[in-house]
PDB file of N, CA and C in Angstrom:
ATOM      1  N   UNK A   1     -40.208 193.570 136.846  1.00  0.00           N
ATOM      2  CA  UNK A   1     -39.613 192.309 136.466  1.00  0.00           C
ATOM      3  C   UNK A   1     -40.487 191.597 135.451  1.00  0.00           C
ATOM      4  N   UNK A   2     -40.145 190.996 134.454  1.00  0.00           N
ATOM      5  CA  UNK A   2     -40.863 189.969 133.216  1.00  0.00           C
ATOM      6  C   UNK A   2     -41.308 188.550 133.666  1.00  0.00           C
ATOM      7  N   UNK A   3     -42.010 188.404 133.309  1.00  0.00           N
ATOM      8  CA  UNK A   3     -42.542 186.759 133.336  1.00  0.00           C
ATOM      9  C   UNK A   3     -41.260 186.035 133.086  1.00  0.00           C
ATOM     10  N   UNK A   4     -41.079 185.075 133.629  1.00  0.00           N
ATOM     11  CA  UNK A   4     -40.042 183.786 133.654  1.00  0.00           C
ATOM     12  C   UNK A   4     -40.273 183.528 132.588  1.00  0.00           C
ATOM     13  N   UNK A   5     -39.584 182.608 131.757  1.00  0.00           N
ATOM     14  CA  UNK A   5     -39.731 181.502 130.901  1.00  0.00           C
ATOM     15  C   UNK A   5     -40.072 180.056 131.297  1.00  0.00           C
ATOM     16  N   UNK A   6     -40.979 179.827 130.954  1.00  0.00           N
ATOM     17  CA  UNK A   6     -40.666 178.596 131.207  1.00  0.00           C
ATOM     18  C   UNK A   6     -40.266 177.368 130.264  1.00  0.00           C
ATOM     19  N   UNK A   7     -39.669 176.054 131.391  1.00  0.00           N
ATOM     20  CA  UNK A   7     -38.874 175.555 130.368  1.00  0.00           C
ATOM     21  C   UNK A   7     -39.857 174.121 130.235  1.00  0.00           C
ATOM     22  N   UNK A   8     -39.849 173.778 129.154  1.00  0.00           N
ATOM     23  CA  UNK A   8     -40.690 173.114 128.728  1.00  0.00           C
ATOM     24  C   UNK A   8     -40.456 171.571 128.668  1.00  0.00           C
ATOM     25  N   UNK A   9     -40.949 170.430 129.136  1.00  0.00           N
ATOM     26  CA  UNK A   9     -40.652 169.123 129.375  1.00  0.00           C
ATOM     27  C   UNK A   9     -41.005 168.156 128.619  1.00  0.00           C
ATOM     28  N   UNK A  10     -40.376 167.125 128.100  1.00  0.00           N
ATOM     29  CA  UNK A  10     -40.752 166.329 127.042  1.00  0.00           C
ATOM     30  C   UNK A  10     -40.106 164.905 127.446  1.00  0.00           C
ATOM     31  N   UNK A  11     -40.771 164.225 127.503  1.00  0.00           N
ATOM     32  CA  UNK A  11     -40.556 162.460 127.752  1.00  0.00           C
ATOM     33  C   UNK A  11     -39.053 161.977 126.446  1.00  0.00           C
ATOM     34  N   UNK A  12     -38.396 161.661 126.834  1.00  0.00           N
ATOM     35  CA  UNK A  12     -36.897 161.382 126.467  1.00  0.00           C
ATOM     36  C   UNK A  12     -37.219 160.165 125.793  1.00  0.00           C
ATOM     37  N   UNK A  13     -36.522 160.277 124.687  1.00  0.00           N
ATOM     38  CA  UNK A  13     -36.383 158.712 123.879  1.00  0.00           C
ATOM     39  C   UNK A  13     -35.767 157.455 124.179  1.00  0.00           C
ATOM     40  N   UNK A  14     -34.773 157.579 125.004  1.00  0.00           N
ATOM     41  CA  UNK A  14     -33.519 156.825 125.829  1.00  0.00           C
ATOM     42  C   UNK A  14     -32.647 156.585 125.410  1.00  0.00           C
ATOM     43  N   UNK A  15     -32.208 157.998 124.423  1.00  0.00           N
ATOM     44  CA  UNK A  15     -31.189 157.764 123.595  1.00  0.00           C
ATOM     45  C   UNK A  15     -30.901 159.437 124.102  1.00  0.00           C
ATOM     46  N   UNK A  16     -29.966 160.184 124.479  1.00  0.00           N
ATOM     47  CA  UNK A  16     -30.162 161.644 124.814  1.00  0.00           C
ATOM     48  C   UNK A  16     -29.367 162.085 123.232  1.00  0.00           C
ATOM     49  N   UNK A  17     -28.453 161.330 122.484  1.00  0.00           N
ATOM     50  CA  UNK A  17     -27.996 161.503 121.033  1.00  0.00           C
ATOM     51  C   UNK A  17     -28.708 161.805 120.483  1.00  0.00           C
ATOM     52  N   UNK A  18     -30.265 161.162 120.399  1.00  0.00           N
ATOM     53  CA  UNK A  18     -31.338 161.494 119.085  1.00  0.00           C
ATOM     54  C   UNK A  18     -31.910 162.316 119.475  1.00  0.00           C
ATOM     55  N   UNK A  19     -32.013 162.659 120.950  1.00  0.00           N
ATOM     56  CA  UNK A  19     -32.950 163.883 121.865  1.00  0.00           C
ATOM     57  C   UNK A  19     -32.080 165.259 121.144  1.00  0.00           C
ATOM     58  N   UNK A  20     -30.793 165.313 121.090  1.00  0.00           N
ATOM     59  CA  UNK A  20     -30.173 166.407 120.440  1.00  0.00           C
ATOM     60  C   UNK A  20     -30.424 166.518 119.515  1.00  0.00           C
ATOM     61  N   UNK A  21     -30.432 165.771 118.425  1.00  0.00           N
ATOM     62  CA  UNK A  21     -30.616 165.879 117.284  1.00  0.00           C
ATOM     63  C   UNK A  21     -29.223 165.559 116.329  1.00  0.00           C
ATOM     64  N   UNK A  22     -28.207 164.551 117.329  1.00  0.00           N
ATOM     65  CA  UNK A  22     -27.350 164.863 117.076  1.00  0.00           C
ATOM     66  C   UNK A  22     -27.092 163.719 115.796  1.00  0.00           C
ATOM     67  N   UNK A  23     -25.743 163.935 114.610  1.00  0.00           N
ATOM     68  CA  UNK A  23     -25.889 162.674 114.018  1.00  0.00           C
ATOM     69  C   UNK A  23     -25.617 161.299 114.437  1.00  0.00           C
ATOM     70  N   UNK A  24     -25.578 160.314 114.300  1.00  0.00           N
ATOM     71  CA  UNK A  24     -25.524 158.747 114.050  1.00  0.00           C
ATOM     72  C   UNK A  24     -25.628 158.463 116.069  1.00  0.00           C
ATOM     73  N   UNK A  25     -26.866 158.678 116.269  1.00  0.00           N
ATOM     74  CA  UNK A  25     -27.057 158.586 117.749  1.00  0.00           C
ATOM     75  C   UNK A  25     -26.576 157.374 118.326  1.00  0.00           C
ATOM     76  N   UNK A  26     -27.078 156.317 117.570  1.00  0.00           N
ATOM     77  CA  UNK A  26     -26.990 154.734 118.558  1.00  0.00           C
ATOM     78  C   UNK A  26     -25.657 154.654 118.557  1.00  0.00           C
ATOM     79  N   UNK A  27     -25.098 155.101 117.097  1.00  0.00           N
ATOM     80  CA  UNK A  27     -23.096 154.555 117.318  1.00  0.00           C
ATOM     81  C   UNK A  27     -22.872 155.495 118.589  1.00  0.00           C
ATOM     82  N   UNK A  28     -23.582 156.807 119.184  1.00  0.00           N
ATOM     83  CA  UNK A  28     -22.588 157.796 120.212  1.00  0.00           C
ATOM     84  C   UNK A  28     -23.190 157.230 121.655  1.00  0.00           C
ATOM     85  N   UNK A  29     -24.262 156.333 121.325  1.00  0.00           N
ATOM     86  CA  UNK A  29     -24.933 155.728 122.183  1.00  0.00           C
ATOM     87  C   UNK A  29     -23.715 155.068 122.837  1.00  0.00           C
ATOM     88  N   UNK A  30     -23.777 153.743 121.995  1.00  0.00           N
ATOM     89  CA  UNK A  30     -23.079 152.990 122.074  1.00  0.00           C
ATOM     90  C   UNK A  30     -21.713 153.215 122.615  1.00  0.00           C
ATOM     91  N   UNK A  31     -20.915 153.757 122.082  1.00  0.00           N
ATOM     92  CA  UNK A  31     -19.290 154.588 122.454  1.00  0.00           C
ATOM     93  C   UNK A  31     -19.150 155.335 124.157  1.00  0.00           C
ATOM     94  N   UNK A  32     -20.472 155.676 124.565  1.00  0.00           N
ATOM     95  CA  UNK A  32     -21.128 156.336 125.525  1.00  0.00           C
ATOM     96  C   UNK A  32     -20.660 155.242 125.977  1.00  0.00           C
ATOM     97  N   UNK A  33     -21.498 154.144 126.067  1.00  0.00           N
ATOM     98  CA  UNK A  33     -21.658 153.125 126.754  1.00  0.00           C
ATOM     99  C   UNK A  33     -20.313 152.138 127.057  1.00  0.00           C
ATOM    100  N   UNK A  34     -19.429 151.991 125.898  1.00  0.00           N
ATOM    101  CA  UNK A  34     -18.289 151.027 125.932  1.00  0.00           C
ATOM    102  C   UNK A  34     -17.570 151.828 126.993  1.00  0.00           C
ATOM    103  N   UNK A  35     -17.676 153.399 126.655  1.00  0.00           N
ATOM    104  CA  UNK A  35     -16.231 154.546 127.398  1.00  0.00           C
ATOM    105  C   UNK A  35     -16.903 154.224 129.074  1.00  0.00           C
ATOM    106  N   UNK A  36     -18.244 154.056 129.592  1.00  0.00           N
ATOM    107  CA  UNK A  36     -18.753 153.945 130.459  1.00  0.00           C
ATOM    108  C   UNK A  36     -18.117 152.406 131.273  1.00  0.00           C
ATOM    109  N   UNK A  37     -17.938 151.814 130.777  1.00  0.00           N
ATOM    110  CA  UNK A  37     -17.636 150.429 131.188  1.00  0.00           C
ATOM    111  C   UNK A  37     -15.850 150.554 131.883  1.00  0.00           C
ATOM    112  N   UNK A  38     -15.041 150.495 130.358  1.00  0.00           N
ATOM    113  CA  UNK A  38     -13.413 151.412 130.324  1.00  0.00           C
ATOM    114  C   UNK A  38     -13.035 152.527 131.983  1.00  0.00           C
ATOM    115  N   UNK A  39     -13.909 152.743 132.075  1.00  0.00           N
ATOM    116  CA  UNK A  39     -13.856 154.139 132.619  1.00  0.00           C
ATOM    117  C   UNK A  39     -14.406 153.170 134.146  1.00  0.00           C
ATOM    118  N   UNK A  40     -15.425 152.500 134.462  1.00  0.00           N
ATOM    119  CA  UNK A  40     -15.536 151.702 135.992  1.00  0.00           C
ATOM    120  C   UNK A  40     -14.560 150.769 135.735  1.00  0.00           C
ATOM    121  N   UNK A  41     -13.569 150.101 135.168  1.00  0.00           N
ATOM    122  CA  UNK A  41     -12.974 149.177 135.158  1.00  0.00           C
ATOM    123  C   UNK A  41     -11.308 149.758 136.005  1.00  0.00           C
ATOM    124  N   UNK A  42     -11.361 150.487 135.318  1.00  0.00           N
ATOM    125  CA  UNK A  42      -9.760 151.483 135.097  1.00  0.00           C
ATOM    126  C   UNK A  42      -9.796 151.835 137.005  1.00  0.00           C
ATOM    127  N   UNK A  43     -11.405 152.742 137.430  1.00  0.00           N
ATOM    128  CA  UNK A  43     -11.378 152.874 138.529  1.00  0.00           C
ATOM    129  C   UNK A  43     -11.317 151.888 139.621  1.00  0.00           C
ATOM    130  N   UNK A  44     -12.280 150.709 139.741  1.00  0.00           N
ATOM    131  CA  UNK A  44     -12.025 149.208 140.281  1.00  0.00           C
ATOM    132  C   UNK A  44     -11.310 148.888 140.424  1.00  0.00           C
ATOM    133  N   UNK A  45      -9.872 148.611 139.720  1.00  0.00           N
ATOM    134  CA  UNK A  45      -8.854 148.756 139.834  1.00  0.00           C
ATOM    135  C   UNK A  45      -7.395 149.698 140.275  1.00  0.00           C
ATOM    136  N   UNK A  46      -8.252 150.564 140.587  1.00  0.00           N
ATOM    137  CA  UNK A  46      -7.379 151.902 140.980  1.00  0.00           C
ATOM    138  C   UNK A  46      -6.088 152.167 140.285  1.00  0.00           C
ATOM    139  N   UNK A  47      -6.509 152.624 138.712  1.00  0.00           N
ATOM    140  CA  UNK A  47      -5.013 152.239 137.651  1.00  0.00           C
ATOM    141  C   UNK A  47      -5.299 153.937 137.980  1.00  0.00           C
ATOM    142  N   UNK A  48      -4.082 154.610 137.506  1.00  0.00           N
ATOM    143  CA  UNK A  48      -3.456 155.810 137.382  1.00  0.00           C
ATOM    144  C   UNK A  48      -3.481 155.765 135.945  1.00  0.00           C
ATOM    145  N   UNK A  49      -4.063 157.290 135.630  1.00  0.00           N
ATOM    146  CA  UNK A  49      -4.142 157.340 133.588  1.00  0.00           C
ATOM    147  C   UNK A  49      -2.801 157.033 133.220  1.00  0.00           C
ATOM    148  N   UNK A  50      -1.556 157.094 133.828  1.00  0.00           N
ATOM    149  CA  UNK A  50      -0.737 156.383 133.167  1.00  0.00           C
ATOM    150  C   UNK A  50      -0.392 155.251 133.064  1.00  0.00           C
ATOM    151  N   UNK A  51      -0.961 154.314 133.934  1.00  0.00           N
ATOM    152  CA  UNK A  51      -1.303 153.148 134.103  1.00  0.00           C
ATOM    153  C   UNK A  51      -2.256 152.406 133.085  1.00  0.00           C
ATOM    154  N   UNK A  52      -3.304 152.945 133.226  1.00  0.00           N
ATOM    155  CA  UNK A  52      -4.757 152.921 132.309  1.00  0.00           C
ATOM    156  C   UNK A  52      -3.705 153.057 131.194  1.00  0.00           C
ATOM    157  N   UNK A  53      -3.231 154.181 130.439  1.00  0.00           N
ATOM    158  CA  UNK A  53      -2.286 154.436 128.852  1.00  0.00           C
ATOM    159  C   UNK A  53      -1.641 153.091 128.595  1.00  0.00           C
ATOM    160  N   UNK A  54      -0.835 152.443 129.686  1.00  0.00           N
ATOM    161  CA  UNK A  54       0.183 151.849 129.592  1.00  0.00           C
ATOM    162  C   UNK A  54      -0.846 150.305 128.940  1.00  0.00           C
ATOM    163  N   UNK A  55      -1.929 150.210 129.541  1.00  0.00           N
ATOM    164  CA  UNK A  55      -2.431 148.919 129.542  1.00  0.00           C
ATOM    165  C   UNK A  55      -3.402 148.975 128.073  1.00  0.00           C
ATOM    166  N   UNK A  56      -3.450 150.368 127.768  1.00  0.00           N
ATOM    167  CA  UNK A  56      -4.643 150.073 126.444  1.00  0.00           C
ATOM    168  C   UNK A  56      -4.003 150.570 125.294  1.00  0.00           C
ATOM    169  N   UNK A  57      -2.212 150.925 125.700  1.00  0.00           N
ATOM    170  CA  UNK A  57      -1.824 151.258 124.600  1.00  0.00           C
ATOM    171  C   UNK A  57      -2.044 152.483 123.741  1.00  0.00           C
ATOM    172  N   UNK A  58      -2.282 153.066 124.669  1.00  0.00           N
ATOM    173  CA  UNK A  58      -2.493 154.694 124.507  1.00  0.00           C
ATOM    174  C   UNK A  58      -1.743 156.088 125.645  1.00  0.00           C
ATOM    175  N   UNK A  59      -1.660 157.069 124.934  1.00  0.00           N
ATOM    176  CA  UNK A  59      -0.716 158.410 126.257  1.00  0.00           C
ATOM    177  C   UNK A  59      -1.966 158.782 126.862  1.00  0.00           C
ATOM    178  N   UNK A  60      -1.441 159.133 127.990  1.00  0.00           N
ATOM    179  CA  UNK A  60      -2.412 159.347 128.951  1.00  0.00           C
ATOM    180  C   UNK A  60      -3.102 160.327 128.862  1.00  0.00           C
ATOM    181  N   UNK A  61      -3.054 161.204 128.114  1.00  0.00           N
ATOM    182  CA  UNK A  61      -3.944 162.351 127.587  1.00  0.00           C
ATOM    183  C   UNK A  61      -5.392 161.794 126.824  1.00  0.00           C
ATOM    184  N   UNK A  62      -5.305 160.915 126.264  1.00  0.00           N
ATOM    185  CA  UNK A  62      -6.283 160.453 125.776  1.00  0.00           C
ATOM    186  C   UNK A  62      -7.016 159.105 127.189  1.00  0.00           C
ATOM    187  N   UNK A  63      -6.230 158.856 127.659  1.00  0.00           N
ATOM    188  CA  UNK A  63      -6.651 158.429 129.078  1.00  0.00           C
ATOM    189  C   UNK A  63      -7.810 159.619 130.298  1.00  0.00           C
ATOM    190  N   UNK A  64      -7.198 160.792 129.755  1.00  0.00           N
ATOM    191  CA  UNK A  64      -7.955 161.671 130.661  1.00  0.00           C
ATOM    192  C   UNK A  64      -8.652 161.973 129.223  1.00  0.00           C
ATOM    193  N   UNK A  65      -9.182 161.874 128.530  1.00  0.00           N
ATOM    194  CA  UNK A  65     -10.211 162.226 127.738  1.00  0.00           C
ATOM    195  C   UNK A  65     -11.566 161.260 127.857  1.00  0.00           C
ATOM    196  N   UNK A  66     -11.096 159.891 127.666  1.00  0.00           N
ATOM    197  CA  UNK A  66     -12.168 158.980 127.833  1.00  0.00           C
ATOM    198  C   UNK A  66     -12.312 158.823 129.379  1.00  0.00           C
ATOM    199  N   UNK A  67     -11.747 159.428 130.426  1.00  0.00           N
ATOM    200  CA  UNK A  67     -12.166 159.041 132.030  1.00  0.00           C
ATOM    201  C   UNK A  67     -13.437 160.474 131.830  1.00  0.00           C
ATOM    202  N   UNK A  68     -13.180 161.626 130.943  1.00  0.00           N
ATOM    203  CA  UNK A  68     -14.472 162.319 131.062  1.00  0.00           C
ATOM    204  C   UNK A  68     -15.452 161.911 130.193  1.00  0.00           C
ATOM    205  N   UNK A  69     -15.818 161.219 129.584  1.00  0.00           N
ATOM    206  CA  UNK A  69     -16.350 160.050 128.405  1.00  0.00           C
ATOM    207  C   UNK A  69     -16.480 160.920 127.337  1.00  0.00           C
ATOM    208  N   UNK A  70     -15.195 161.600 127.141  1.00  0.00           N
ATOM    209  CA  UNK A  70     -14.780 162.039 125.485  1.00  0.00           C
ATOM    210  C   UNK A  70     -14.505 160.515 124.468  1.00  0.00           C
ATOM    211  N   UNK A  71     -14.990 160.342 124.149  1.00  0.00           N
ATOM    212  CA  UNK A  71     -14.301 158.948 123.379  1.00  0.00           C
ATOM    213  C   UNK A  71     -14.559 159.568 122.247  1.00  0.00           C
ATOM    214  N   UNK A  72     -15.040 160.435 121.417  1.00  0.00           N
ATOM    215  CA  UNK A  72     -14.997 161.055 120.075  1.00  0.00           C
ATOM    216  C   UNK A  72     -14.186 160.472 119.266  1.00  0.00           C
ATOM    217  N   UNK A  73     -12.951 160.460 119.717  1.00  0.00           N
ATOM    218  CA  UNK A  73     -11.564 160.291 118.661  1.00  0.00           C
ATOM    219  C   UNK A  73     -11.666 158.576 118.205  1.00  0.00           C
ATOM    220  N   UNK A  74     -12.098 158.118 119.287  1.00  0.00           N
ATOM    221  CA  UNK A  74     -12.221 156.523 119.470  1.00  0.00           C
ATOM    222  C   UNK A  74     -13.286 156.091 118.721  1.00  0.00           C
ATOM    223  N   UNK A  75     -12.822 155.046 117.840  1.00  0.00           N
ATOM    224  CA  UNK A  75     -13.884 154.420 117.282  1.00  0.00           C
ATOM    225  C   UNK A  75     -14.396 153.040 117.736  1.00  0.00           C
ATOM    226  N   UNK A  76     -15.992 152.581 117.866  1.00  0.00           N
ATOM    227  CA  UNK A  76     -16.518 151.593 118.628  1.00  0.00           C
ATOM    228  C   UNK A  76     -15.203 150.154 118.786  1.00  0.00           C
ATOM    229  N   UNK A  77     -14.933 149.884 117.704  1.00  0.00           N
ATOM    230  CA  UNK A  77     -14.339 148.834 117.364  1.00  0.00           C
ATOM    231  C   UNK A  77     -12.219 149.452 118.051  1.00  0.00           C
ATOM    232  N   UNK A  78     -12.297 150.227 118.670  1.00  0.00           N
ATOM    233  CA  UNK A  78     -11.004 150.349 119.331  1.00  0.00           C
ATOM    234  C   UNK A  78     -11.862 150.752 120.615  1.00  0.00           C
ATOM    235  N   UNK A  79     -12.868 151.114 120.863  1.00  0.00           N
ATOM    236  CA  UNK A  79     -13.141 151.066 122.449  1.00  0.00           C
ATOM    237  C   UNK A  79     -13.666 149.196 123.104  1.00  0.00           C
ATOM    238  N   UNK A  80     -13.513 148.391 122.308  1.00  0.00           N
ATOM    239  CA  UNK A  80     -14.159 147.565 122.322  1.00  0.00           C
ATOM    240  C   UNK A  80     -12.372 146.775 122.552  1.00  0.00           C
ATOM    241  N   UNK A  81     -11.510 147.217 121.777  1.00  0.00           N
ATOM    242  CA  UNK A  81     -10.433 146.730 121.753  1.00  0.00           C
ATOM    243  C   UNK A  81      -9.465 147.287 123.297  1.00  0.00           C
ATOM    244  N   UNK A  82      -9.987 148.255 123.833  1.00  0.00           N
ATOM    245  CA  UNK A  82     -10.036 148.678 125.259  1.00  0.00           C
ATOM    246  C   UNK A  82     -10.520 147.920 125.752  1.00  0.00           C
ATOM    247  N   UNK A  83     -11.371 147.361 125.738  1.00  0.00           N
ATOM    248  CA  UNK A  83     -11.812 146.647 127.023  1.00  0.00           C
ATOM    249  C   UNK A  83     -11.202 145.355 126.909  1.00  0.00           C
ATOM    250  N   UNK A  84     -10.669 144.407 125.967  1.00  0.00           N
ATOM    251  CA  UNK A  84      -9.979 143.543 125.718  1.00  0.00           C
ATOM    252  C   UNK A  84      -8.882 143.368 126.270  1.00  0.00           C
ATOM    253  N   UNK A  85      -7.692 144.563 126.139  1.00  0.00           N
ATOM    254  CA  UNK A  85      -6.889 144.869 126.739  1.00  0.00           C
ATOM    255  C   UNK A  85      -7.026 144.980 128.436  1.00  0.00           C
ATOM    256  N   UNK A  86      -8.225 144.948 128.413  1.00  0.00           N
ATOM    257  CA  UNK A  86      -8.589 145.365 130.335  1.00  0.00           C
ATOM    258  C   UNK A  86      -8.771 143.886 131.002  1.00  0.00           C
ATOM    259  N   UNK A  87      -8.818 143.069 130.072  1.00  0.00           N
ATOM    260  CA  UNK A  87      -9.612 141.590 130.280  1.00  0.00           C
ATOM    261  C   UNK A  87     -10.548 141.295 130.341  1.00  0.00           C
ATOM    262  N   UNK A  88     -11.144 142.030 129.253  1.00  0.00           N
ATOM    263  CA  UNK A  88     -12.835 141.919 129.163  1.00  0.00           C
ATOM    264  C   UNK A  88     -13.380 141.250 128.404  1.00  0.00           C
ATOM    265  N   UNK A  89     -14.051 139.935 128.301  1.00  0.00           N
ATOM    266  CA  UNK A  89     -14.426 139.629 126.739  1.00  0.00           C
ATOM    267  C   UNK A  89     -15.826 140.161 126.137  1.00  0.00           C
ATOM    268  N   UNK A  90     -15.572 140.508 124.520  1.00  0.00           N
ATOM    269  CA  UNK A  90     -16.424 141.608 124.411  1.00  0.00           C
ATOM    270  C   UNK A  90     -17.045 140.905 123.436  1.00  0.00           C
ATOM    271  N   UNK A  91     -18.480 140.580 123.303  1.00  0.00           N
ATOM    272  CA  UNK A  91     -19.668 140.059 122.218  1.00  0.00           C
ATOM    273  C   UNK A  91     -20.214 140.679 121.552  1.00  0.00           C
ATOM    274  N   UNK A  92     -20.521 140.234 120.142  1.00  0.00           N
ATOM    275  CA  UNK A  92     -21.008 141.099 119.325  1.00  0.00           C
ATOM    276  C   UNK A  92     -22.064 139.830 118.628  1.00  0.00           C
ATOM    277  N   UNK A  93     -23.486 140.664 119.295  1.00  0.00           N
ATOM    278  CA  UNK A  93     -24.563 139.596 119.083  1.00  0.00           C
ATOM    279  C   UNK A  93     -25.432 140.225 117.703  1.00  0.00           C
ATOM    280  N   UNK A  94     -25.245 139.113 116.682  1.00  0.00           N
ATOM    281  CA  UNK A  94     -26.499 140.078 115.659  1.00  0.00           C
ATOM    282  C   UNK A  94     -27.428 138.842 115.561  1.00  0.00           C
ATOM    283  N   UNK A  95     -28.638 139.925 115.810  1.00  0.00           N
ATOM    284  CA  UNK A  95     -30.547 138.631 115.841  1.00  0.00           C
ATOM    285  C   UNK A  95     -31.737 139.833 114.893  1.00  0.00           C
ATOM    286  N   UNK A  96     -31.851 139.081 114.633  1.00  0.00           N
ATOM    287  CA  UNK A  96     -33.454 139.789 113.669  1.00  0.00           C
ATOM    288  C   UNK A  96     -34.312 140.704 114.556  1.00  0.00           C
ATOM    289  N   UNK A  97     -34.900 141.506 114.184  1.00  0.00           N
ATOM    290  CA  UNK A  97     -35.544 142.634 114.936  1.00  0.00           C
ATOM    291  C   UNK A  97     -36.943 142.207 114.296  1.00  0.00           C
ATOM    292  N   UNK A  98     -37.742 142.826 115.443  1.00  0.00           N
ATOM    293  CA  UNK A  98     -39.155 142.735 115.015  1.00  0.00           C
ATOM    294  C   UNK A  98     -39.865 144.464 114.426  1.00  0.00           C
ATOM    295  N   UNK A  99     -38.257 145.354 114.541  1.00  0.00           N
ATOM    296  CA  UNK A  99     -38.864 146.597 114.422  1.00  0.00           C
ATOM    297  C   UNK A  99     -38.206 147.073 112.397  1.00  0.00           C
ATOM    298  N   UNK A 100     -38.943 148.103 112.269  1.00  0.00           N
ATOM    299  CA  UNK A 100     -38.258 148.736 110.648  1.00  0.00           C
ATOM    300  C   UNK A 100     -36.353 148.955 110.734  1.00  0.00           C
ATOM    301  N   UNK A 101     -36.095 148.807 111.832  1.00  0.00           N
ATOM    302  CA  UNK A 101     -34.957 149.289 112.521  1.00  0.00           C
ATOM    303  C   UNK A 101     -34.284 148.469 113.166  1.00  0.00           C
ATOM    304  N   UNK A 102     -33.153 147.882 113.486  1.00  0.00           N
ATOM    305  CA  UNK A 102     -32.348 147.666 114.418  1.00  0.00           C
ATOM    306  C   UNK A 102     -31.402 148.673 115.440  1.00  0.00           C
ATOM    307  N   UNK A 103     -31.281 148.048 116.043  1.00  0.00           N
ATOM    308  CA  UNK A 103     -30.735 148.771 117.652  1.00  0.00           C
ATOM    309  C   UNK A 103     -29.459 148.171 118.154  1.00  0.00           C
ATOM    310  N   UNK A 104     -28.421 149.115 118.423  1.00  0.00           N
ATOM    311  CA  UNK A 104     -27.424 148.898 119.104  1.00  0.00           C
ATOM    312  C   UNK A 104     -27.472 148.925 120.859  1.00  0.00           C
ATOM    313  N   UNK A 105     -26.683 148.099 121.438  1.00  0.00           N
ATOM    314  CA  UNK A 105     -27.120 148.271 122.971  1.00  0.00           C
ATOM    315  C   UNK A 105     -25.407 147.368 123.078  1.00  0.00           C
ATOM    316  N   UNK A 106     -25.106 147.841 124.497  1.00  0.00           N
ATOM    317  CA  UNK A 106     -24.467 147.638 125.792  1.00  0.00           C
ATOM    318  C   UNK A 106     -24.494 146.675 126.667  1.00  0.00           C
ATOM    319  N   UNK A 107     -24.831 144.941 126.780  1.00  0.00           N
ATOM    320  CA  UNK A 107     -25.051 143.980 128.061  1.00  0.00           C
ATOM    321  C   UNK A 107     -24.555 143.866 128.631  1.00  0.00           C
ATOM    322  N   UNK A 108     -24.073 144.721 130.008  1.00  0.00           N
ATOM    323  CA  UNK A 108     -22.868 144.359 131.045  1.00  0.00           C
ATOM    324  C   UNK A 108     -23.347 142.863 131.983  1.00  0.00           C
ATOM    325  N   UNK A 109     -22.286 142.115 131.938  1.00  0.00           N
ATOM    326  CA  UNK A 109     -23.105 140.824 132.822  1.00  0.00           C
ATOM    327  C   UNK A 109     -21.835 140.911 133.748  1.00  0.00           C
TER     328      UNK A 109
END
């Protein structure tokens, strides 16, 4: 038998998008995060994806896409318009950064 491999461990950025390498991380961050919200709301309520469709204005196929947090197709500014539709009011805070960079983020209150 061969030596194992081993698999090798590395401290995470807190973004798992930029850990891939994948493109425009914070927007998949972000979308992550809105479909995350959409997705406990829909359940809390115990809506049926055709229920959930009926209320965000979408077929329920794309209802069972974002309950597995596919939101791909969805862009921030219509997952944001999801949660509106859910009765959510949704903020969009812009403040000066102290970094080379600004950051997108998620505040559930």
């Amino acid at each position: 038998m061969g030596k194992k491999a081993r698999a090798g461990v590395r401290k995470g950025s807190g973004n798992v998008f930029a850990d891939l390498g994948l493109p425009n991380p914070e927007q998949e961050l972000l979308k992550a995060r809105l479909t995350l919200q959409i997705y406990r709301i829909v359940k809390a309520r115990g809506l049926t994806q055709a229920q959930a469709g009926a209320v965000l204005g979408i077929k329920q196929p794309h209802v069972s896409a974002l309950m597995r947090n596919r939101a791909g197709n969805f862009s921030v500014g219509r997952l944001m318009e999801f949660l509106t539709a859910l009765g959510q009011d949704v903020e969009v805070t812009v403040k000066p950064t102290r970094k080379a960079r600004g950051e997108m983020a998620v505040v559930v209150r």
